[in-house]
Each structure stands twice: as structure tokens, then as C-alpha cells.
N, C-alpha and C. Protein backbone atom coordinates (compact mmCIF):
# COMPACT_ATOMS: atom_id res chain seq x y z
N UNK A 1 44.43 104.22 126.04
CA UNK A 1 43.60 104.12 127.23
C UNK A 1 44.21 104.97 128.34
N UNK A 2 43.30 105.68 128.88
CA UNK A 2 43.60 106.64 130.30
C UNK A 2 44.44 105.44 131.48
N UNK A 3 45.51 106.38 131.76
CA UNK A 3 45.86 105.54 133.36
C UNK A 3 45.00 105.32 134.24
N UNK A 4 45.02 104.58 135.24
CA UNK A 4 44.18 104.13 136.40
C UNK A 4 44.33 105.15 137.33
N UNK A 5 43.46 105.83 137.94
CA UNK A 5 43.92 107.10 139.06
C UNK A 5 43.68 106.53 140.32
N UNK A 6 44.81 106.34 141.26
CA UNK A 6 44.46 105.48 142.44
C UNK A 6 45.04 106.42 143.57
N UNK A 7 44.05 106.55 144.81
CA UNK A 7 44.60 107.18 145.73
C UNK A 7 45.25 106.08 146.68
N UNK A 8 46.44 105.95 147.23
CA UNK A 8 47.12 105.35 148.16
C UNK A 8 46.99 106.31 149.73
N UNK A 9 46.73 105.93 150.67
CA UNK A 9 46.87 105.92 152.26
C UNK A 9 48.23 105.13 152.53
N UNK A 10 49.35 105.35 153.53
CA UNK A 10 50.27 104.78 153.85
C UNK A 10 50.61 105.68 154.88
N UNK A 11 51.44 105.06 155.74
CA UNK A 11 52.39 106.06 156.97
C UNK A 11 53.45 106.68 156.02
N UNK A 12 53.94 107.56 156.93
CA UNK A 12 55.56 108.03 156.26
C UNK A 12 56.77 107.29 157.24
N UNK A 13 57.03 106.34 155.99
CA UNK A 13 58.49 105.51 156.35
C UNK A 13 59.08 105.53 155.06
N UNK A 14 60.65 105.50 155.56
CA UNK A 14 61.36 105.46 154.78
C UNK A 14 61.23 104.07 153.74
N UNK A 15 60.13 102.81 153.54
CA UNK A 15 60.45 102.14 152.72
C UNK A 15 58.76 102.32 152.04
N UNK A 16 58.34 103.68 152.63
CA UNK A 16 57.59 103.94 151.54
C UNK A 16 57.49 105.36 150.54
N UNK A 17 58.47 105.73 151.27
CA UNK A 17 58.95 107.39 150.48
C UNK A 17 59.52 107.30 149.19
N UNK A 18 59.55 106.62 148.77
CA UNK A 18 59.98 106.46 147.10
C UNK A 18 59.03 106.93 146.38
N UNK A 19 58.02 105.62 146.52
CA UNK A 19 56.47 105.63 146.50
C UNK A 19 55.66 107.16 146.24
N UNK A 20 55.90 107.24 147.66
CA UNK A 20 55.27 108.91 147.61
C UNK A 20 55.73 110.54 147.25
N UNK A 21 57.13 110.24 146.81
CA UNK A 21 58.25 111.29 146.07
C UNK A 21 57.50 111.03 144.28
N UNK A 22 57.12 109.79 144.04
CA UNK A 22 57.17 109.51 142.65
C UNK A 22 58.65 108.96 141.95
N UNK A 23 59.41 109.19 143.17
CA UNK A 23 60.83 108.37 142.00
C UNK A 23 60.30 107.16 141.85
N UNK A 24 58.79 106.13 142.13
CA UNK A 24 59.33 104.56 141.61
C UNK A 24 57.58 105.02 141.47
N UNK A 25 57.32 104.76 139.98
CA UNK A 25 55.88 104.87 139.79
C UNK A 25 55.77 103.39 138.67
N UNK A 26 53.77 103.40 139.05
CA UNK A 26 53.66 102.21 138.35
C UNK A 26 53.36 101.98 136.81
N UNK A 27 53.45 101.55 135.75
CA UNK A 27 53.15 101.83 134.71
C UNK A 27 51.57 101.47 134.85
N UNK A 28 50.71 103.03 133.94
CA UNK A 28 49.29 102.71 133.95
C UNK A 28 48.57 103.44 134.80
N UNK A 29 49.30 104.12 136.04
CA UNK A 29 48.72 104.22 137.02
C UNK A 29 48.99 105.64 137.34
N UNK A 30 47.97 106.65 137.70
CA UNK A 30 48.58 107.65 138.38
C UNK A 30 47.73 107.79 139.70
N UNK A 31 49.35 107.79 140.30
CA UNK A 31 48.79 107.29 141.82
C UNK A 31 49.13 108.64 142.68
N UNK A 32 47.95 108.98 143.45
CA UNK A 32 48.05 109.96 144.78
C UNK A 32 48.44 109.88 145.86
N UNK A 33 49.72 109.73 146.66
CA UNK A 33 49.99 109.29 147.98
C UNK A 33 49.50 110.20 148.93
N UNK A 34 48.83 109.91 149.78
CA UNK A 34 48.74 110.35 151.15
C UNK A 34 49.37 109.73 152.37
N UNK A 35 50.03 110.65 152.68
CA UNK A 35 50.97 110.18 153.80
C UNK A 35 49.66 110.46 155.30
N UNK A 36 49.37 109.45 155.90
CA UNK A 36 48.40 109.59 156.64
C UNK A 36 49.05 109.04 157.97
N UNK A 37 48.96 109.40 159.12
CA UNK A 37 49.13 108.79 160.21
C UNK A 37 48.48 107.65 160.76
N UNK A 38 49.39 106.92 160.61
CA UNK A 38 49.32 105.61 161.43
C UNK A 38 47.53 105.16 162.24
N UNK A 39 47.71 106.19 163.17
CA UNK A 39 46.76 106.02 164.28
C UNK A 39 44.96 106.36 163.52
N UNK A 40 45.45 106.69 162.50
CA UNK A 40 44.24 107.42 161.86
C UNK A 40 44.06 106.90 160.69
N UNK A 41 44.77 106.21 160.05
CA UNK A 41 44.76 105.47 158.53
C UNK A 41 43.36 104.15 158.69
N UNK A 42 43.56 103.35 159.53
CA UNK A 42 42.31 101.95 159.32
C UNK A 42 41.16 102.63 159.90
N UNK A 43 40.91 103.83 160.99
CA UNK A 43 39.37 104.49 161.08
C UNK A 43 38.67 104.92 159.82
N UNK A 44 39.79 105.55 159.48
CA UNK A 44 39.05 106.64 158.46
C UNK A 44 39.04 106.16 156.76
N UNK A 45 39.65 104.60 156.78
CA UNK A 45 39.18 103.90 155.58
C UNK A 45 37.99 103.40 155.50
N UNK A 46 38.20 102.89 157.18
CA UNK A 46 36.83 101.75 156.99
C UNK A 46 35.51 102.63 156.80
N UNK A 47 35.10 103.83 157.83
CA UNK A 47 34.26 104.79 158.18
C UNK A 47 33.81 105.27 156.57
N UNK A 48 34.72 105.89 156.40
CA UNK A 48 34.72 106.83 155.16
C UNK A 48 35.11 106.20 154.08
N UNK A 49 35.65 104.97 153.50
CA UNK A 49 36.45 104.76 151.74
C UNK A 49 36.77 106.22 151.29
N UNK A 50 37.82 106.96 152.01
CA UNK A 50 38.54 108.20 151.63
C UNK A 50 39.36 107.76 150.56
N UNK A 51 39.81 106.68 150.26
CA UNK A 51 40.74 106.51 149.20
C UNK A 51 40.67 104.73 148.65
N UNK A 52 41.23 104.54 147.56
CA UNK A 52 40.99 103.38 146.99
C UNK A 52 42.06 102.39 147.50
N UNK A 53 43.45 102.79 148.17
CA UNK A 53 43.86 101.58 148.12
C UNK A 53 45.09 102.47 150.14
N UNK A 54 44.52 101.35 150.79
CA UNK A 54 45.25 101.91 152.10
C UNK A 54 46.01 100.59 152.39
N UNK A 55 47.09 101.19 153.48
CA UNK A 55 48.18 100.24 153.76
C UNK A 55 46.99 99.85 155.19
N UNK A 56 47.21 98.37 155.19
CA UNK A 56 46.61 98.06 156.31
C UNK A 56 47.69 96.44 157.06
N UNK A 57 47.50 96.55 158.15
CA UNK A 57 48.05 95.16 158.77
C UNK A 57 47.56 93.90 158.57
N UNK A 58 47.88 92.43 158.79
CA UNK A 58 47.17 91.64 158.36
C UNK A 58 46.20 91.49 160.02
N UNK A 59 46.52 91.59 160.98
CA UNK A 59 45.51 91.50 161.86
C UNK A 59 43.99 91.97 162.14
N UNK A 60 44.49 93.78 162.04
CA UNK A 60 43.29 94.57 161.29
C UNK A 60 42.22 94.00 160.15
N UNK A 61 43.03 94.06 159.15
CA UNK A 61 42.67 92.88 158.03
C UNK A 61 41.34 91.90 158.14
N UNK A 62 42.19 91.00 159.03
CA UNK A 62 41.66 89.45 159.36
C UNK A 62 40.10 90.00 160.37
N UNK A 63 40.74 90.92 160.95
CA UNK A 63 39.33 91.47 162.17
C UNK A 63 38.30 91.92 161.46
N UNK A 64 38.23 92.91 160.61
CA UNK A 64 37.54 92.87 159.51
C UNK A 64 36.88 92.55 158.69
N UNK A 65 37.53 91.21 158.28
CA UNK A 65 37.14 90.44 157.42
C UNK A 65 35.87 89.36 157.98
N UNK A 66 35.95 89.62 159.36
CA UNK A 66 35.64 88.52 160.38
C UNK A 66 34.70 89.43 160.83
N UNK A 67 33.92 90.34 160.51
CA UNK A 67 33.01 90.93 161.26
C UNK A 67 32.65 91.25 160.04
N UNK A 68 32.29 90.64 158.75
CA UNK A 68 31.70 90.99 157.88
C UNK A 68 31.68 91.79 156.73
N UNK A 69 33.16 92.58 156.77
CA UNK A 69 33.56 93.76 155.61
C UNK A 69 34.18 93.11 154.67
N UNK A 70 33.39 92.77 153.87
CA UNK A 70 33.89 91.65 152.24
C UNK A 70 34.33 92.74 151.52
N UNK A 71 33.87 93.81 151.41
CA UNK A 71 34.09 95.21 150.02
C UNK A 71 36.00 95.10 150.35
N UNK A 72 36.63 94.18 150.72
CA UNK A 72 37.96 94.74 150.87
C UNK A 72 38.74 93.58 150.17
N UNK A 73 39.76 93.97 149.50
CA UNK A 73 40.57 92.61 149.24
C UNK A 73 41.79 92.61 149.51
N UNK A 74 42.68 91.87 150.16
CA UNK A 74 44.05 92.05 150.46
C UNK A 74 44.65 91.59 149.51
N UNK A 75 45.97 92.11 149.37
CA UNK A 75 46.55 91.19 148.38
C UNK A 75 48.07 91.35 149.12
N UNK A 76 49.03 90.43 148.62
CA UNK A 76 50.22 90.50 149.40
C UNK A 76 51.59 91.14 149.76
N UNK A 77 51.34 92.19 149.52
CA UNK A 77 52.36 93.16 149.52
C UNK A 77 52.89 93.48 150.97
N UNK A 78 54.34 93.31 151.46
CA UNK A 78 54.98 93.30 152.81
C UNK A 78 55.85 94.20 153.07
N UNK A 79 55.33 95.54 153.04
CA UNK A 79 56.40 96.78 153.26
C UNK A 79 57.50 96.45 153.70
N UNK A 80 56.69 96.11 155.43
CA UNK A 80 58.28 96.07 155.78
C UNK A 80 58.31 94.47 156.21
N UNK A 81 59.31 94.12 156.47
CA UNK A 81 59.47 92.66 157.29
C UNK A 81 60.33 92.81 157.84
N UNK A 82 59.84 92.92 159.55
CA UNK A 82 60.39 93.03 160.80
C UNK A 82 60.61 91.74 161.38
N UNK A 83 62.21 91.32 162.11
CA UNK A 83 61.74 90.07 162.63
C UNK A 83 61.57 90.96 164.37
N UNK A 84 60.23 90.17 164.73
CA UNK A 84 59.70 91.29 165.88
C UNK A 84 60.32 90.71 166.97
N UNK A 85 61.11 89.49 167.30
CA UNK A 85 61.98 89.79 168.79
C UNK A 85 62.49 90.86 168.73
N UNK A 86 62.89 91.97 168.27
CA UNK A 86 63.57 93.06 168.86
C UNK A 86 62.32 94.29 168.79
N UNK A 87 60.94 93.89 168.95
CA UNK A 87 59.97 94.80 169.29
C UNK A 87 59.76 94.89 170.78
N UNK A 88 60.45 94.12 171.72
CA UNK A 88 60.15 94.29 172.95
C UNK A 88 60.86 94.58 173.81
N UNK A 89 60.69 95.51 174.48
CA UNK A 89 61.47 96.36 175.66
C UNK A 89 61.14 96.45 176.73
N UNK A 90 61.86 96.71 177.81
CA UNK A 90 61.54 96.16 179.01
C UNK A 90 62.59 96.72 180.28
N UNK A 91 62.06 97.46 181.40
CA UNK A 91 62.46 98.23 182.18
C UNK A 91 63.60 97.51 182.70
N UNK A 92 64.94 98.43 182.71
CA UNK A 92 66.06 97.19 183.25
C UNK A 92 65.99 97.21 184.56
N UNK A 93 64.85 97.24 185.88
CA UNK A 93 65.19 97.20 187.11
C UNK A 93 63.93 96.35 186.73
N UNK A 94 63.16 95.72 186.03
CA UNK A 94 61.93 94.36 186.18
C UNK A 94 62.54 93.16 186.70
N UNK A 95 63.74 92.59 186.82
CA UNK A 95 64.41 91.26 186.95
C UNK A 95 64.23 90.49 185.78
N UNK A 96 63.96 90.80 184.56
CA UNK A 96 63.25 90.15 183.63
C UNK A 96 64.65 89.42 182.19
N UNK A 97 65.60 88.24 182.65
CA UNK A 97 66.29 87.72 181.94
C UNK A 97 65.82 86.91 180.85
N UNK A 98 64.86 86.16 180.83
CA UNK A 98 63.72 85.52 179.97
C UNK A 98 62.30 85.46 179.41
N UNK A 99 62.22 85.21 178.29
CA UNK A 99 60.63 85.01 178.25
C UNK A 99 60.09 84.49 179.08
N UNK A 100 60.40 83.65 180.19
CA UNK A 100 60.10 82.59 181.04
C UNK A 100 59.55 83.79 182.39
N UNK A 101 60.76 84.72 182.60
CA UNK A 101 60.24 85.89 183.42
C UNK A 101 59.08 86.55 183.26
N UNK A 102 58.35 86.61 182.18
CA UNK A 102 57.61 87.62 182.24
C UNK A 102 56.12 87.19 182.69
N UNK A 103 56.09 85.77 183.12
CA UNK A 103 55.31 85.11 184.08
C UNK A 103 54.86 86.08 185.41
N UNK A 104 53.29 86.97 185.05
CA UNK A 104 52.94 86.92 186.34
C UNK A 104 53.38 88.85 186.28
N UNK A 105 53.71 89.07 185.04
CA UNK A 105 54.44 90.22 184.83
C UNK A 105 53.11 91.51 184.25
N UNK A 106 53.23 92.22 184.10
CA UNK A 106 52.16 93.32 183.19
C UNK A 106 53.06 93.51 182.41
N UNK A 107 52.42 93.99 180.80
CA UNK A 107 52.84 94.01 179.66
C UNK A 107 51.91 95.28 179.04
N UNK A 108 52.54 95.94 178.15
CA UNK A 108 51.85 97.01 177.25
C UNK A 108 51.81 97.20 176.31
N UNK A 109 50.85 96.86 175.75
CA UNK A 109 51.01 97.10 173.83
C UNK A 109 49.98 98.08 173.43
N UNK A 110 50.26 99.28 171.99
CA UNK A 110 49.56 99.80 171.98
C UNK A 110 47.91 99.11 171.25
N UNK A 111 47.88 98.16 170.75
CA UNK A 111 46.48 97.68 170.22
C UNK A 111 46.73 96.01 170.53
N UNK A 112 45.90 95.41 171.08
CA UNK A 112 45.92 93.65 171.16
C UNK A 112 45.92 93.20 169.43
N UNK A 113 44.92 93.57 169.05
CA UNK A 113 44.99 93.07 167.45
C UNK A 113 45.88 94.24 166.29
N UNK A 114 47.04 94.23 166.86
CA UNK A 114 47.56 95.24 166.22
C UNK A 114 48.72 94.51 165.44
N UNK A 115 48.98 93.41 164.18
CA UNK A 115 49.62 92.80 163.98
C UNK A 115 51.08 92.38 164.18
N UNK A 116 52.03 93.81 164.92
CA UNK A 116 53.10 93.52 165.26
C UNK A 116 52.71 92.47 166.38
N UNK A 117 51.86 92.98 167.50
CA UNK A 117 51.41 92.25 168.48
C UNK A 117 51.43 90.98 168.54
N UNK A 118 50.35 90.70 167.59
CA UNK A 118 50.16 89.36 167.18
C UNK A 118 51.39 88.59 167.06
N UNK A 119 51.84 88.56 166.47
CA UNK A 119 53.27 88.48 165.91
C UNK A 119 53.98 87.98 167.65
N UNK A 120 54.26 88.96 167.97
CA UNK A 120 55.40 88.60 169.48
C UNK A 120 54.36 88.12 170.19
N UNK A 121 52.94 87.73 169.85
CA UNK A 121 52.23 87.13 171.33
C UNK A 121 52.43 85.59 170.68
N UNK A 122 51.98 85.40 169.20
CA UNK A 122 53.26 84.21 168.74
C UNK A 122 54.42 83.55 169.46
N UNK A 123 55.21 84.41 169.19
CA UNK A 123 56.77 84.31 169.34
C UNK A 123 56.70 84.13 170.72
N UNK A 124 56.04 84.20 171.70
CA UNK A 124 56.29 84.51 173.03
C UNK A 124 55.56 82.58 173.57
N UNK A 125 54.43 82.66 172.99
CA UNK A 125 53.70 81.17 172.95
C UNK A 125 54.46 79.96 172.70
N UNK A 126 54.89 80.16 171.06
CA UNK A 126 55.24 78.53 170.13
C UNK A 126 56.80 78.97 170.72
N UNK A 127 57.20 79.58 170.36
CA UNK A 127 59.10 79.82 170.17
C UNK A 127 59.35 79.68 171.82
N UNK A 128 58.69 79.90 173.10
CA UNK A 128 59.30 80.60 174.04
C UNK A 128 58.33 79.54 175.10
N UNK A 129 57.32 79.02 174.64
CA UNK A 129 56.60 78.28 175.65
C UNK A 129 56.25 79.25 176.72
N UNK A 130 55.93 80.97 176.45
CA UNK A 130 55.16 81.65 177.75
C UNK A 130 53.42 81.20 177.48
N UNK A 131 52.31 80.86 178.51
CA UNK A 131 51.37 80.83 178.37
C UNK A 131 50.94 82.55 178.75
N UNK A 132 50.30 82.72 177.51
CA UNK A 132 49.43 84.28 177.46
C UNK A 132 48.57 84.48 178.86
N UNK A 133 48.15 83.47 179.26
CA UNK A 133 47.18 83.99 180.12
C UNK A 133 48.17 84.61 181.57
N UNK A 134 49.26 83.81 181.81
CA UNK A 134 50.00 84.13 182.90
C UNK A 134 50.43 85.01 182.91
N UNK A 135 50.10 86.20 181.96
CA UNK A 135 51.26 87.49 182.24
C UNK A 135 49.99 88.30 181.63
């Protein structure tokens, strides 16, 4: 029986460059990596199905899924696992010693439903007791 020919979408990171060198291939499968940018990978899946299998976030995902796009199936694969307190940075002349500081503060992320996001607006809620709306 013929291998499965699958095109992959992914960013270029180092814990997916194996992947896309071919040093770690799957049995069965001959797979096409496209190294696609970030900012441009979930438009141009959803728009277009340019390829059969894209790296996507679980937030994206969930938004998706929630506005009606069933043709998709996730399954559980976790490139990377970031623990995201150290996704946030913060001007050292803000006065800002605590989560508790950032009460009342402006904040910048590049997408609201952008799952790192999600993630530290979490961490910032249950772990830290900041209410979202105050900042």
C-alpha cells in the first residue's frame, strides 16, 4: 500500500525542525513541511484548506469550533509546553511589583484569543486573584 501524502503547516521552531529536516519521519507517511509564518498559518488554513494538517492553538481551535467549523479535528499533540508566567514583561519604570499592581494598569497582547493569552489571563485570575476587568 502507497504512503499517506500529508502536507504539514507549522512555524519554524526549533522543536519543530526535526520534523521539517526529515531526520524524525513517520512510518506510512510522506509528509511535506511547510514552514509558514505564524501570523499567516490559521488565515490561510481556514480561508483556503492549503494543506491537510496545520499547527494550530487550542484557543483558535475552540473559536472555531464555536462558530461552526466542524470539517476540523484536533487531536492532542503539545509542541511546546510553556509554563507562561515568564510570558510577561513589563516596563521597569511602571511601579509594577505584583499581579496585584497591574490593577487599573494597560496591558498588550498581540491577539485576546491567542492561546498563550488565554493561558496568563488564567494565571492572572485563579493563581493571582487579578479581576480582568480592572486592568
Amino acid at each position: 500500500m502507497a504512503n499517506l501524502r500529508l502536507t504539514l503547516a507549522v512555524g519554524d521552531y526549533e522543536h519543530t525542525r526535526d520534523l521539517a529536516s526529515g531526520d524524525v519521519r513517520a512510518e506510512g507517511i510522506d509528509l511535506t513541511v511547510l514552514r509558514t509564518p505564524i501570523e499567516e498559518l490559521l488565515l490561510r488554513y481556514v480561508r483556503h484548506s492549503e494543506w491537510q494538517v496545520s499547527e494550530m492553538g487550542m484557543g483558535p481551535f475552540a473559536s472555531l469550533l464555536s462558530r461552526g467549523h466542524k470539517d476540523m479535528v484536533g487531536i492532542p499533540v503539545f509542541t511546546s509546553r510553556v509554563f507562561r508566567h515568564t510570558s510577561l514583561y513589563l516596563r521597569s519604570d511602571a511601579g509594577i511589583q505584583s499581579p496585584a499592581d497591574l490593577v487599573g494598569k494597560r496591558i498588550g497582547v498581540p491577539e485576546w484569543a491567542m492561546t498563550a493569552v488565554i493561558y496568563v489571563r488564567a494565571v492572572l485570575q485563579h493563581a493571582y486573584g487579578v479581576d480582568l476587568r480592572s486592568i
